[in-house]
PDB file of N, CA and C in Angstrom:
ATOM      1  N   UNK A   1      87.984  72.208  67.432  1.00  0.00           N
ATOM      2  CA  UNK A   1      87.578  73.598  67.543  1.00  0.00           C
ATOM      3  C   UNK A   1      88.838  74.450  67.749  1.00  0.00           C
ATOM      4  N   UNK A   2      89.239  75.119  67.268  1.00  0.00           N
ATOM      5  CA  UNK A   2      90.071  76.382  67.119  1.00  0.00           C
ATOM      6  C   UNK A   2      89.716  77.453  68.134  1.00  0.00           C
ATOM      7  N   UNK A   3      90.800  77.677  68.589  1.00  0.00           N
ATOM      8  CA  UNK A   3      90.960  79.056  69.882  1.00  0.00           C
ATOM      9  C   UNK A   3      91.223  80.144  69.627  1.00  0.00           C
ATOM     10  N   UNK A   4      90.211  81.065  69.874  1.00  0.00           N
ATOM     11  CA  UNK A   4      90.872  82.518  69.633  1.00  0.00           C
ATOM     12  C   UNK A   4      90.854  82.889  71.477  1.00  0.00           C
ATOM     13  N   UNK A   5      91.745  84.504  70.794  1.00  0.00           N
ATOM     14  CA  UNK A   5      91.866  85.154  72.099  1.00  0.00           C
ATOM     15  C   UNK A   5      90.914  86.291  72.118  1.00  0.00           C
ATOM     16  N   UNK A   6      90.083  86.603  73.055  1.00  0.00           N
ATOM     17  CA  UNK A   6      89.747  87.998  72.991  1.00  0.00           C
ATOM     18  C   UNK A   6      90.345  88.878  74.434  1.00  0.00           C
ATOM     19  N   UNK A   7      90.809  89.936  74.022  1.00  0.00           N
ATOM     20  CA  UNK A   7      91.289  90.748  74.668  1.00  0.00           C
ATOM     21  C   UNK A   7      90.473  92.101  75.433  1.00  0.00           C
ATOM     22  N   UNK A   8      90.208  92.038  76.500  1.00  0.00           N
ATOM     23  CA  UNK A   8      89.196  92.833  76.744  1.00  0.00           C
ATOM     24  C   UNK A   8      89.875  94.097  77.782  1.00  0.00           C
ATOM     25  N   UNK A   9      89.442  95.690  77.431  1.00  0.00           N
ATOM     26  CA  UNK A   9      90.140  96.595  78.277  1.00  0.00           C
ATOM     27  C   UNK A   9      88.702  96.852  78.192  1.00  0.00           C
ATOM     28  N   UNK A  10      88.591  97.376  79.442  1.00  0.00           N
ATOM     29  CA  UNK A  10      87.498  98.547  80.354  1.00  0.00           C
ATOM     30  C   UNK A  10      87.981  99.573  80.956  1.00  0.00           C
ATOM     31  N   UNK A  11      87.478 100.573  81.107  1.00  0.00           N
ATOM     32  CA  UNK A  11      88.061 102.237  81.623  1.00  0.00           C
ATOM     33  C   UNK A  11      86.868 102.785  82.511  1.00  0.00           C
ATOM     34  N   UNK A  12      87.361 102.939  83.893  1.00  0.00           N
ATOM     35  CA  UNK A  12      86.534 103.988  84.341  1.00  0.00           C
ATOM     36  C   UNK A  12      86.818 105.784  84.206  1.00  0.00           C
ATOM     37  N   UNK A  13      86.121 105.966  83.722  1.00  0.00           N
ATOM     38  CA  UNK A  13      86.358 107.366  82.764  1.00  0.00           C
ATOM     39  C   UNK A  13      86.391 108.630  83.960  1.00  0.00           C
ATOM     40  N   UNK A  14      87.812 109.614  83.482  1.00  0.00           N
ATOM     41  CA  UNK A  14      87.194 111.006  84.310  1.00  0.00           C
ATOM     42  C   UNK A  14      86.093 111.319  84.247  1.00  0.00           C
ATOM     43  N   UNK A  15      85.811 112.239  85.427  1.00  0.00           N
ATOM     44  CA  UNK A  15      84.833 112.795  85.758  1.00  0.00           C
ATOM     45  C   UNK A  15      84.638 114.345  84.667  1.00  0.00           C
ATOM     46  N   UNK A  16      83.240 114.291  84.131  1.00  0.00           N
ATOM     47  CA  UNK A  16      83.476 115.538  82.895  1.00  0.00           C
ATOM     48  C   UNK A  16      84.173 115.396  82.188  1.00  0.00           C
ATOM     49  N   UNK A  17      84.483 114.037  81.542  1.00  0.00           N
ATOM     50  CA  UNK A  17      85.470 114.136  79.628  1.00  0.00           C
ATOM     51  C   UNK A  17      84.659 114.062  79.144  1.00  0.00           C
ATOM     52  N   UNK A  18      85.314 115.126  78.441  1.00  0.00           N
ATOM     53  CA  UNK A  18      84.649 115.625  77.019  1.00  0.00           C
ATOM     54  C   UNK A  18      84.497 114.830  76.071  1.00  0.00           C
ATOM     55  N   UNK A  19      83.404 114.519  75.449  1.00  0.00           N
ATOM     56  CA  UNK A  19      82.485 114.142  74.914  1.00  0.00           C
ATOM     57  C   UNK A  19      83.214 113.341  73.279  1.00  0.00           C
ATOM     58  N   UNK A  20      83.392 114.838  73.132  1.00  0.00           N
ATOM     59  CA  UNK A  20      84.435 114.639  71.958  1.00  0.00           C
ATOM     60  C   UNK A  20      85.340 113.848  71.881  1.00  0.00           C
ATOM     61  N   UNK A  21      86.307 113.906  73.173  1.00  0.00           N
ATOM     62  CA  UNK A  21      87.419 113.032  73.284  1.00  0.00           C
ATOM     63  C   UNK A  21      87.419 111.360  73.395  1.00  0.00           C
ATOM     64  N   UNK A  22      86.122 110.984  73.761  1.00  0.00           N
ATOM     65  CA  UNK A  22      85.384 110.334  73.826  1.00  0.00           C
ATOM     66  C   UNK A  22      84.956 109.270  72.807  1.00  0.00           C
ATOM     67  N   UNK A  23      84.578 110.229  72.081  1.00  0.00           N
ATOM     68  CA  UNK A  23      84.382 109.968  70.704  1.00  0.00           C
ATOM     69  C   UNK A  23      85.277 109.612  69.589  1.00  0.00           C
ATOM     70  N   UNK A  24      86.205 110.287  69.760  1.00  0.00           N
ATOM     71  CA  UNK A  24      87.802 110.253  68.745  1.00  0.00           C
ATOM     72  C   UNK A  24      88.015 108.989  69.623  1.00  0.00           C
ATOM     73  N   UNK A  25      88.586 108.433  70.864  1.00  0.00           N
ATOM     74  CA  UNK A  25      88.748 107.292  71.117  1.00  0.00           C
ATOM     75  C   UNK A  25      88.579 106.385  70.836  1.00  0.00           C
ATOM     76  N   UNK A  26      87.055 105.931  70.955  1.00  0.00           N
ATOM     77  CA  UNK A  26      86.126 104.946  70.301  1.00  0.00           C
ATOM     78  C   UNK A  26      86.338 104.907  69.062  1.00  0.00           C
ATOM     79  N   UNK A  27      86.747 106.007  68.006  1.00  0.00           N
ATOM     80  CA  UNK A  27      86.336 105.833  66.730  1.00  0.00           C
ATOM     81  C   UNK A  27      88.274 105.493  66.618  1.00  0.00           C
ATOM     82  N   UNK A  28      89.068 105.002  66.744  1.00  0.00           N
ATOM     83  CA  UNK A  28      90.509 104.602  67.241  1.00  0.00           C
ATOM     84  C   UNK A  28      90.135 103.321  67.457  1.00  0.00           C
ATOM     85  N   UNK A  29      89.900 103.253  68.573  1.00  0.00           N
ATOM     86  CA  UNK A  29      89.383 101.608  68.837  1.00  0.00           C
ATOM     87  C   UNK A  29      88.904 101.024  67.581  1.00  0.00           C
ATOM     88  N   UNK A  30      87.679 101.861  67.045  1.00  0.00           N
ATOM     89  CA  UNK A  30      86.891 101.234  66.075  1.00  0.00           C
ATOM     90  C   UNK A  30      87.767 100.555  64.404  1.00  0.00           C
ATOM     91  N   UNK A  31      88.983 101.836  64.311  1.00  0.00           N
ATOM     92  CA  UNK A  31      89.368 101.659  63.093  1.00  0.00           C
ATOM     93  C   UNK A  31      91.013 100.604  63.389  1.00  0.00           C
ATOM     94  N   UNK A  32      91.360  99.876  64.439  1.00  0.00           N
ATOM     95  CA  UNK A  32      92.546  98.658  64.475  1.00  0.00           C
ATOM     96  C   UNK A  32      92.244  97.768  63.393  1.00  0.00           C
ATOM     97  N   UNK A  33      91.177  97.137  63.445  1.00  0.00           N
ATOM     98  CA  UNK A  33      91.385  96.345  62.533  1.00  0.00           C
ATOM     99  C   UNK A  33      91.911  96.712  60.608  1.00  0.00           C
ATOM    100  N   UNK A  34      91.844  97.854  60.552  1.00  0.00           N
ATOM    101  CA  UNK A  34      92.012  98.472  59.040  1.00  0.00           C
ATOM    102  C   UNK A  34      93.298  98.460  59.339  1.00  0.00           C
ATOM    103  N   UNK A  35      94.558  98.637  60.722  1.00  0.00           N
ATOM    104  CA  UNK A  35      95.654  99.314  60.850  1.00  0.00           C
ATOM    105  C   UNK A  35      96.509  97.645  61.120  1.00  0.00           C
ATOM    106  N   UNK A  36      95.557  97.080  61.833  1.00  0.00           N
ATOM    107  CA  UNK A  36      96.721  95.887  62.451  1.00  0.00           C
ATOM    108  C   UNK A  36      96.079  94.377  61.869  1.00  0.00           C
ATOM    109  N   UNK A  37      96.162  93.775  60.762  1.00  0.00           N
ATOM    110  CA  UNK A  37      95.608  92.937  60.740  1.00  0.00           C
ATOM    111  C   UNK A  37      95.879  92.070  61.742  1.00  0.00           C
ATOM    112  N   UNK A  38      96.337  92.016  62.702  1.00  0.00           N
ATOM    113  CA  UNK A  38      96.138  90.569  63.632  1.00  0.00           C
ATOM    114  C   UNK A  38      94.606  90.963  64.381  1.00  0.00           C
ATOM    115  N   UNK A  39      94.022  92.324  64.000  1.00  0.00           N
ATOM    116  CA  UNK A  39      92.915  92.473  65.210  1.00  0.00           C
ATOM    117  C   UNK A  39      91.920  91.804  64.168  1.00  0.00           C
ATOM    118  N   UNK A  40      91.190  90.813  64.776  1.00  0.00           N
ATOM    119  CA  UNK A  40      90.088  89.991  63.652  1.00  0.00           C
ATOM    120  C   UNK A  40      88.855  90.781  64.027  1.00  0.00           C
ATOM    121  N   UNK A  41      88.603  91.402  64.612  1.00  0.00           N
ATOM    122  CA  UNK A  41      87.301  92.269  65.064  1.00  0.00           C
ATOM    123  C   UNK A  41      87.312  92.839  66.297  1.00  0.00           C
ATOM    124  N   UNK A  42      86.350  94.016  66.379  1.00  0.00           N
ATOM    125  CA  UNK A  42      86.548  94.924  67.558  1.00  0.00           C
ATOM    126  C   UNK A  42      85.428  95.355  67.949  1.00  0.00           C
ATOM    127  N   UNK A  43      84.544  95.413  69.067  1.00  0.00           N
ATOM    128  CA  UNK A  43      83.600  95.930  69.142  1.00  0.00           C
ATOM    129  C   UNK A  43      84.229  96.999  70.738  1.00  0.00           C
ATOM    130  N   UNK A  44      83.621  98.565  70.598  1.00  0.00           N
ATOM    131  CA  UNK A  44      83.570  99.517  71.696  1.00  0.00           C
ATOM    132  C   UNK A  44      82.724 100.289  72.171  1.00  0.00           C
ATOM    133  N   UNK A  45      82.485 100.900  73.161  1.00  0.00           N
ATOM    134  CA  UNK A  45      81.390 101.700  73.897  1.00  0.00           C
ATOM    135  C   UNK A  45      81.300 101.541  74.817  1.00  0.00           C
ATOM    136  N   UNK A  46      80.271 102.100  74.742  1.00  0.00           N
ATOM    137  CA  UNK A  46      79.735 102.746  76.909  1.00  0.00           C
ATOM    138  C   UNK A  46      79.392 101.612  77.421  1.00  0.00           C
ATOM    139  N   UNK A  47      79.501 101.607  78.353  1.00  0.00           N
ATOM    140  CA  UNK A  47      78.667 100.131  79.451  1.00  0.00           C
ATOM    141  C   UNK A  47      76.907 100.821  79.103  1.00  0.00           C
ATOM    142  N   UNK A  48      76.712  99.542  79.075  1.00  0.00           N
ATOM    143  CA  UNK A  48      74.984  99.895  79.019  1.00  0.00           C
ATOM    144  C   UNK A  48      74.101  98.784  80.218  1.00  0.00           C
ATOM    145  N   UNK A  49      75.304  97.816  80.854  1.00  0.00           N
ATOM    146  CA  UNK A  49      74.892  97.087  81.737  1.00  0.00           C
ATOM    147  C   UNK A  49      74.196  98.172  82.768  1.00  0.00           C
ATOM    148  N   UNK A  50      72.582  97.533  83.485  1.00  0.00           N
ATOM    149  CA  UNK A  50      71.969  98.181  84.764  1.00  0.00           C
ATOM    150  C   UNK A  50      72.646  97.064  85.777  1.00  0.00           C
ATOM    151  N   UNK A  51      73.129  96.135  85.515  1.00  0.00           N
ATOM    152  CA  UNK A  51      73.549  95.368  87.016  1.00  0.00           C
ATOM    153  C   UNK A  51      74.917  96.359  87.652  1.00  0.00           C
ATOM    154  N   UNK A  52      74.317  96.563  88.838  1.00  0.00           N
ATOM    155  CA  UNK A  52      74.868  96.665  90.044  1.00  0.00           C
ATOM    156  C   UNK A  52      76.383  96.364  89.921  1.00  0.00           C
ATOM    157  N   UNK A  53      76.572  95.400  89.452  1.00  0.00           N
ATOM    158  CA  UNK A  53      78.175  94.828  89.377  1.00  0.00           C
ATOM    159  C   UNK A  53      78.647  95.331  88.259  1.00  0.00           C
ATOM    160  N   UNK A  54      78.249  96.699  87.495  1.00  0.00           N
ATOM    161  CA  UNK A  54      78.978  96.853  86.633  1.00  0.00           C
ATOM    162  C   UNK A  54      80.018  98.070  86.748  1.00  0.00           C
ATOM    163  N   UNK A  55      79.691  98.680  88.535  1.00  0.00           N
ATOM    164  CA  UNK A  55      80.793  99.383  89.250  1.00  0.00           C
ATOM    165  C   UNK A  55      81.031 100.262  88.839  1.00  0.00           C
ATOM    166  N   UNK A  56      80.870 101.272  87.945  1.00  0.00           N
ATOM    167  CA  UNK A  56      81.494 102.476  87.643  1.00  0.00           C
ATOM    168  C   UNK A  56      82.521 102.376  86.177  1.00  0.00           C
ATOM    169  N   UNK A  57      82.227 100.941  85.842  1.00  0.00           N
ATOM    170  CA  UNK A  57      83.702 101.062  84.437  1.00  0.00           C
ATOM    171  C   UNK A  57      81.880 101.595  83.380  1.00  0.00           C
ATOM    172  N   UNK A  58      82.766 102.167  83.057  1.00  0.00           N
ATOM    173  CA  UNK A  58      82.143 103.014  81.860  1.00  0.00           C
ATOM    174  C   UNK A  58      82.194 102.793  80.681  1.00  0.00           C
ATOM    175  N   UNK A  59      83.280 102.756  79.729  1.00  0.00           N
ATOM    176  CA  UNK A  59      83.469 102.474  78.903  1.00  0.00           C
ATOM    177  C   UNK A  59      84.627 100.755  78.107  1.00  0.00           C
ATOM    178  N   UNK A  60      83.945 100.486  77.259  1.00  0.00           N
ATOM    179  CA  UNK A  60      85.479  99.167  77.220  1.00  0.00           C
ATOM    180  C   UNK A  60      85.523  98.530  75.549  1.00  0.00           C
ATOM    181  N   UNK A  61      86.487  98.116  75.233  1.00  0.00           N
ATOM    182  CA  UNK A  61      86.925  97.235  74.306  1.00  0.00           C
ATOM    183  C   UNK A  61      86.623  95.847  73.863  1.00  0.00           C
ATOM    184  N   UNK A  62      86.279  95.039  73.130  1.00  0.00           N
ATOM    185  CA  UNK A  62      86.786  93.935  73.545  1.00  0.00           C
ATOM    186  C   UNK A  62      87.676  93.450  71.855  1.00  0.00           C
ATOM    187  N   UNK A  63      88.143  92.309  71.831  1.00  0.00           N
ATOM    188  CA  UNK A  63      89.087  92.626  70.594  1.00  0.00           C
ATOM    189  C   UNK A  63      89.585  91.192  70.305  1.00  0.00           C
ATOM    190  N   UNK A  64      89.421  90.531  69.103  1.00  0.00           N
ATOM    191  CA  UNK A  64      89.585  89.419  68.940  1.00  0.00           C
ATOM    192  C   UNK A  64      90.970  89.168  68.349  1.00  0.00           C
ATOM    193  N   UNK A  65      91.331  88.128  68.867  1.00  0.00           N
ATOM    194  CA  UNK A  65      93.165  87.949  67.690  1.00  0.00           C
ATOM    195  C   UNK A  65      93.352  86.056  67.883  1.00  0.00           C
ATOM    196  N   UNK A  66      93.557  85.733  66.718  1.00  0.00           N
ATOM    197  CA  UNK A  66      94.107  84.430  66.149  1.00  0.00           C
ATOM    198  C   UNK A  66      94.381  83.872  67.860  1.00  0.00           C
ATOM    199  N   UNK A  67      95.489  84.183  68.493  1.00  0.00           N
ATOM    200  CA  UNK A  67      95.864  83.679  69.353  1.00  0.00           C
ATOM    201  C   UNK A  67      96.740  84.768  70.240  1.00  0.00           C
ATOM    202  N   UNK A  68      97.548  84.917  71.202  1.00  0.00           N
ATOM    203  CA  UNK A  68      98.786  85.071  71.920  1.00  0.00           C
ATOM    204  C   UNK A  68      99.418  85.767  71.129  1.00  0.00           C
ATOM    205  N   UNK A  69     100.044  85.102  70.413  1.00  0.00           N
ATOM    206  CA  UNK A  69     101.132  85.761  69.443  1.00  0.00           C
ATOM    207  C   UNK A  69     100.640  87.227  68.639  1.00  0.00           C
ATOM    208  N   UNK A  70      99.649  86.601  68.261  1.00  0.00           N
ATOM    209  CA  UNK A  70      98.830  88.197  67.538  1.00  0.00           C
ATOM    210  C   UNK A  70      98.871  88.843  67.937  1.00  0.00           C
ATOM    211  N   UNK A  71      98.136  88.765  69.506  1.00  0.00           N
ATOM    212  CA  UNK A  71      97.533  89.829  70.396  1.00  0.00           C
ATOM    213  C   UNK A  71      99.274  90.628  71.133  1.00  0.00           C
ATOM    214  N   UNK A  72     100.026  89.919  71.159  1.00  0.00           N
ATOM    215  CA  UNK A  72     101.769  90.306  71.196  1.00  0.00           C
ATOM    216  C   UNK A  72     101.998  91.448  69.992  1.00  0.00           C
ATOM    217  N   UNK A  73     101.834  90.882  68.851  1.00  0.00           N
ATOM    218  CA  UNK A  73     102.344  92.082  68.040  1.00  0.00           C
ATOM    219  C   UNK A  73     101.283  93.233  68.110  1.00  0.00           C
ATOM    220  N   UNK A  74     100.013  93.058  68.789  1.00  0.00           N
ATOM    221  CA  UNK A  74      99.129  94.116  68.544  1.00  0.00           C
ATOM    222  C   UNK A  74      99.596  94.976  69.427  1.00  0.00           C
ATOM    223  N   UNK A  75     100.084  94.597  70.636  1.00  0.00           N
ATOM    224  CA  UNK A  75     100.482  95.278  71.745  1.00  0.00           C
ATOM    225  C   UNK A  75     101.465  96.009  71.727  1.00  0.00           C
ATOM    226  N   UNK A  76     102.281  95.829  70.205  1.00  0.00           N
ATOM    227  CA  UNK A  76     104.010  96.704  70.002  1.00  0.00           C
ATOM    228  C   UNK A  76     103.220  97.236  68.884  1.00  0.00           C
ATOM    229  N   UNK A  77     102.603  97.367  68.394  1.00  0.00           N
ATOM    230  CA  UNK A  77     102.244  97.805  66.941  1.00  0.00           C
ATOM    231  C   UNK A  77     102.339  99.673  67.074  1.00  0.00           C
ATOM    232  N   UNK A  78     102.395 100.708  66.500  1.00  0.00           N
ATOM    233  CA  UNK A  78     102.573 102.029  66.304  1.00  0.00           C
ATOM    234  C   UNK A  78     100.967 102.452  66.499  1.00  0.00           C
ATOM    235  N   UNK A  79      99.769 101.958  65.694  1.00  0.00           N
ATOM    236  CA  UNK A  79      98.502 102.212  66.265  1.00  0.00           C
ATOM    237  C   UNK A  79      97.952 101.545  67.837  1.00  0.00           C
ATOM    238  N   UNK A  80      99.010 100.929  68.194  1.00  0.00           N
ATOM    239  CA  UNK A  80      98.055 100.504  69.565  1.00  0.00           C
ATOM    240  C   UNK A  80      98.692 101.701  70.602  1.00  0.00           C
ATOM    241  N   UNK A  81     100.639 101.664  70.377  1.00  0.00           N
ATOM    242  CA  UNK A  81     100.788 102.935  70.594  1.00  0.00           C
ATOM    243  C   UNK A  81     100.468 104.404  70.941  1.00  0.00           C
ATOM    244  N   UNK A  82      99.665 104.588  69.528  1.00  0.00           N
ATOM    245  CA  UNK A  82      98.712 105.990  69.757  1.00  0.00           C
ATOM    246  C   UNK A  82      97.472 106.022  70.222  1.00  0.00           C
ATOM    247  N   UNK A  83      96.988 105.118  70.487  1.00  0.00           N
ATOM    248  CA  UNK A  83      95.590 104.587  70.852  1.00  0.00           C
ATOM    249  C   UNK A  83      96.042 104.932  72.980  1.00  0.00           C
ATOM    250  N   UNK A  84      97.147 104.017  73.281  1.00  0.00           N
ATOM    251  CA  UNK A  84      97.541 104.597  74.763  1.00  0.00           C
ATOM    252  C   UNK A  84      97.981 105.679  74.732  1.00  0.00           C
ATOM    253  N   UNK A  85      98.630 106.704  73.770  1.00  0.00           N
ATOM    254  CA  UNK A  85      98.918 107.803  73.760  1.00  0.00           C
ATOM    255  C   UNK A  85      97.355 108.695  74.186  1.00  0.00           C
ATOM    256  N   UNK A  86      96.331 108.510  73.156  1.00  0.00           N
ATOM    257  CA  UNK A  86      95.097 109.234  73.670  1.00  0.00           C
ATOM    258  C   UNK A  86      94.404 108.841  74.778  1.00  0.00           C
ATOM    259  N   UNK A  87      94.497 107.552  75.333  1.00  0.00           N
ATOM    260  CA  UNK A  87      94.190 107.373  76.525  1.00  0.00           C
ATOM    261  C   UNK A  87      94.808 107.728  77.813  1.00  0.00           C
ATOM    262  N   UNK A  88      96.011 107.890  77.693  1.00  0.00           N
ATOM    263  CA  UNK A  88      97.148 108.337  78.944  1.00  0.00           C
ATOM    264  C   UNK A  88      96.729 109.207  79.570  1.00  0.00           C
ATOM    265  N   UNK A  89      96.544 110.413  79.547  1.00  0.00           N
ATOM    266  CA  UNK A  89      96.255 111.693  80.180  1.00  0.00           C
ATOM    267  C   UNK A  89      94.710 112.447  80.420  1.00  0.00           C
ATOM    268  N   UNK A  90      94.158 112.268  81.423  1.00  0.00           N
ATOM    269  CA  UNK A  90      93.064 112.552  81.465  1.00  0.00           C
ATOM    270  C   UNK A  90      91.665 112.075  80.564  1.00  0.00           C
ATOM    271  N   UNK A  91      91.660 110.342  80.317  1.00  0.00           N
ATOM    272  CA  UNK A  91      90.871 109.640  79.995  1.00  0.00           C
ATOM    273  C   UNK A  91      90.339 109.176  80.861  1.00  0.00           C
ATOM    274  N   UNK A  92      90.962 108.185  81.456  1.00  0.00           N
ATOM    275  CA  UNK A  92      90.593 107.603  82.714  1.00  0.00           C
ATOM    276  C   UNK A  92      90.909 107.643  84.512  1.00  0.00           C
ATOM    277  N   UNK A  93      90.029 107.350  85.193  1.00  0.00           N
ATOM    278  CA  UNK A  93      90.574 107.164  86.312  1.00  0.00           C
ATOM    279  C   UNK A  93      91.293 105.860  86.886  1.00  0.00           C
ATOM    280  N   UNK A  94      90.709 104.160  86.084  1.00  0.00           N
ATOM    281  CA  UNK A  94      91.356 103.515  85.916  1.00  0.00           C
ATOM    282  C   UNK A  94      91.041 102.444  84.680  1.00  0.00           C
ATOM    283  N   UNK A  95      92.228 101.500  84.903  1.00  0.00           N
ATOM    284  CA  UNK A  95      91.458 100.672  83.597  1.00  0.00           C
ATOM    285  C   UNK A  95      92.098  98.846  84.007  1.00  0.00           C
ATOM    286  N   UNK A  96      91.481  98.334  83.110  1.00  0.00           N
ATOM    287  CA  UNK A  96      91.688  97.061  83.576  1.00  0.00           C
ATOM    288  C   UNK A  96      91.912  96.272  82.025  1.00  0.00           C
ATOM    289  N   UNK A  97      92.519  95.547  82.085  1.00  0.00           N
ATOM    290  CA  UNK A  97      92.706  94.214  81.307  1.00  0.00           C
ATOM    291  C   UNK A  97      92.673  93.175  81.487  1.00  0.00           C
ATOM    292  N   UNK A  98      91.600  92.064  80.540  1.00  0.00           N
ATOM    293  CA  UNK A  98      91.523  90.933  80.442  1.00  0.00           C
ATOM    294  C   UNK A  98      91.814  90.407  79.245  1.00  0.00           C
ATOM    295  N   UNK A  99      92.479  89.046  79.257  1.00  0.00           N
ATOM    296  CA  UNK A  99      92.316  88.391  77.881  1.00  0.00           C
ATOM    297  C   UNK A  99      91.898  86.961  78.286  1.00  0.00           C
ATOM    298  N   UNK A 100      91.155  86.293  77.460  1.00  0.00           N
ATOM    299  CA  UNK A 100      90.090  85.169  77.899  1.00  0.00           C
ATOM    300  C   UNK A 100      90.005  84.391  76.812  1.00  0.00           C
ATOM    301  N   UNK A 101      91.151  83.109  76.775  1.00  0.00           N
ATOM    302  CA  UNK A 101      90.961  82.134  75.520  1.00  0.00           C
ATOM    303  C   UNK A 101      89.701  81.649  75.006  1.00  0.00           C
ATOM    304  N   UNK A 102      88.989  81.534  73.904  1.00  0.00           N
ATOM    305  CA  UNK A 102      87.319  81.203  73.858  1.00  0.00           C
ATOM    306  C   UNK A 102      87.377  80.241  72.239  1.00  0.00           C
ATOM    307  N   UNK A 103      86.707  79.312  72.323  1.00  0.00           N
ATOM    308  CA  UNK A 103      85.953  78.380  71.335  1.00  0.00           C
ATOM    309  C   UNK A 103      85.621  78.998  70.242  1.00  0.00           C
ATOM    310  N   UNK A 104      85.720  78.984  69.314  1.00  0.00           N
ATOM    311  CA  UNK A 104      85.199  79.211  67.783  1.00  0.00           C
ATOM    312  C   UNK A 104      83.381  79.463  68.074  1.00  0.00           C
ATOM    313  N   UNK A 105      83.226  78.311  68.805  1.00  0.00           N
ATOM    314  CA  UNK A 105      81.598  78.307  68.679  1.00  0.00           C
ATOM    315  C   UNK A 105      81.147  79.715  69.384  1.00  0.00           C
ATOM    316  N   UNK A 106      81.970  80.099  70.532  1.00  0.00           N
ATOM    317  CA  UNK A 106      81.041  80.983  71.031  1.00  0.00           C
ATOM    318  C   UNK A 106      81.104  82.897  70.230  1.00  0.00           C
ATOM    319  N   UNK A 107      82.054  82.637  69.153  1.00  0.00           N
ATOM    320  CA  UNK A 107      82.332  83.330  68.204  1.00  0.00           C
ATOM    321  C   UNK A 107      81.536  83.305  66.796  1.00  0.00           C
ATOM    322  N   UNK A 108      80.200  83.419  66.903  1.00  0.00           N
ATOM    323  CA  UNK A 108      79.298  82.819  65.943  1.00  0.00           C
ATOM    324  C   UNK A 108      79.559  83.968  64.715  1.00  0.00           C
ATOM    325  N   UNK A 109      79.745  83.009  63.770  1.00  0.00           N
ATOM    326  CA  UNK A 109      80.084  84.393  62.561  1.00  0.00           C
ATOM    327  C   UNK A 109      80.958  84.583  62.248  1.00  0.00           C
ATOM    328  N   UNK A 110      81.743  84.673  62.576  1.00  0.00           N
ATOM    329  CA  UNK A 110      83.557  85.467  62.823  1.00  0.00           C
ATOM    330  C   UNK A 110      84.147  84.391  62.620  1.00  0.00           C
ATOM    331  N   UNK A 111      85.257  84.620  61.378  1.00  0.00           N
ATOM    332  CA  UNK A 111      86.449  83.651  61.000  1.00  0.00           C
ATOM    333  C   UNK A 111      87.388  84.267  61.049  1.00  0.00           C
TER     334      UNK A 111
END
């Protein structure tokens, strides 16, 4: 079985961002894979979890890459760049990163 990485950011969002801005984000997130081929797929949006433990992060990423190395050049790339450029300033209050090696299998679909 073959290992990918998925890379996961979550944001707890200012209080009152605009909607719009919001939106242009997500739709950034949405379009990496057209910009960086190491991103093998991307899914983004709002938390829609009701558990209790889902604390206030609001919005998040998650983002698949071959391995390490990928997820390395995704991280210097000019679109991931502008992607923290629109997040920097009055997006969030905080944010977090995970990346979590995972099985082919639990990647059903996705090559």
């Amino acid at each position: 079985m073959t290992a990918r990485l998925c890379h996961v950011v979550v944001y707890r969002l200012v209080e009152n961002l605009d909607p719009d801005r919001l939106t242009q984000v997500e739709a950034q997130f949405e379009a990496l894979p057209g910009e960086i081929p190491e991103v093998l797929g991307i899914e983004a949006g709002r938390n829609v979890s009701p558990s209790r433990l889902a604390r206030g992060w609001d919005f998040g990423a998650v983002m698949t890459f071959t391995g390490a190395a990928e997820r390395d050049r995704f991280l210097s790339h000019p679109a991931h760049d502008r992607l923290t450029e629109a997040t920097a300033n009055g997006f969030f209050r905080e944010a977090m990163v995970f990346d979590l090696p995972i099985g082919c299998a639990v990647l059903s679909g996705m090559r």
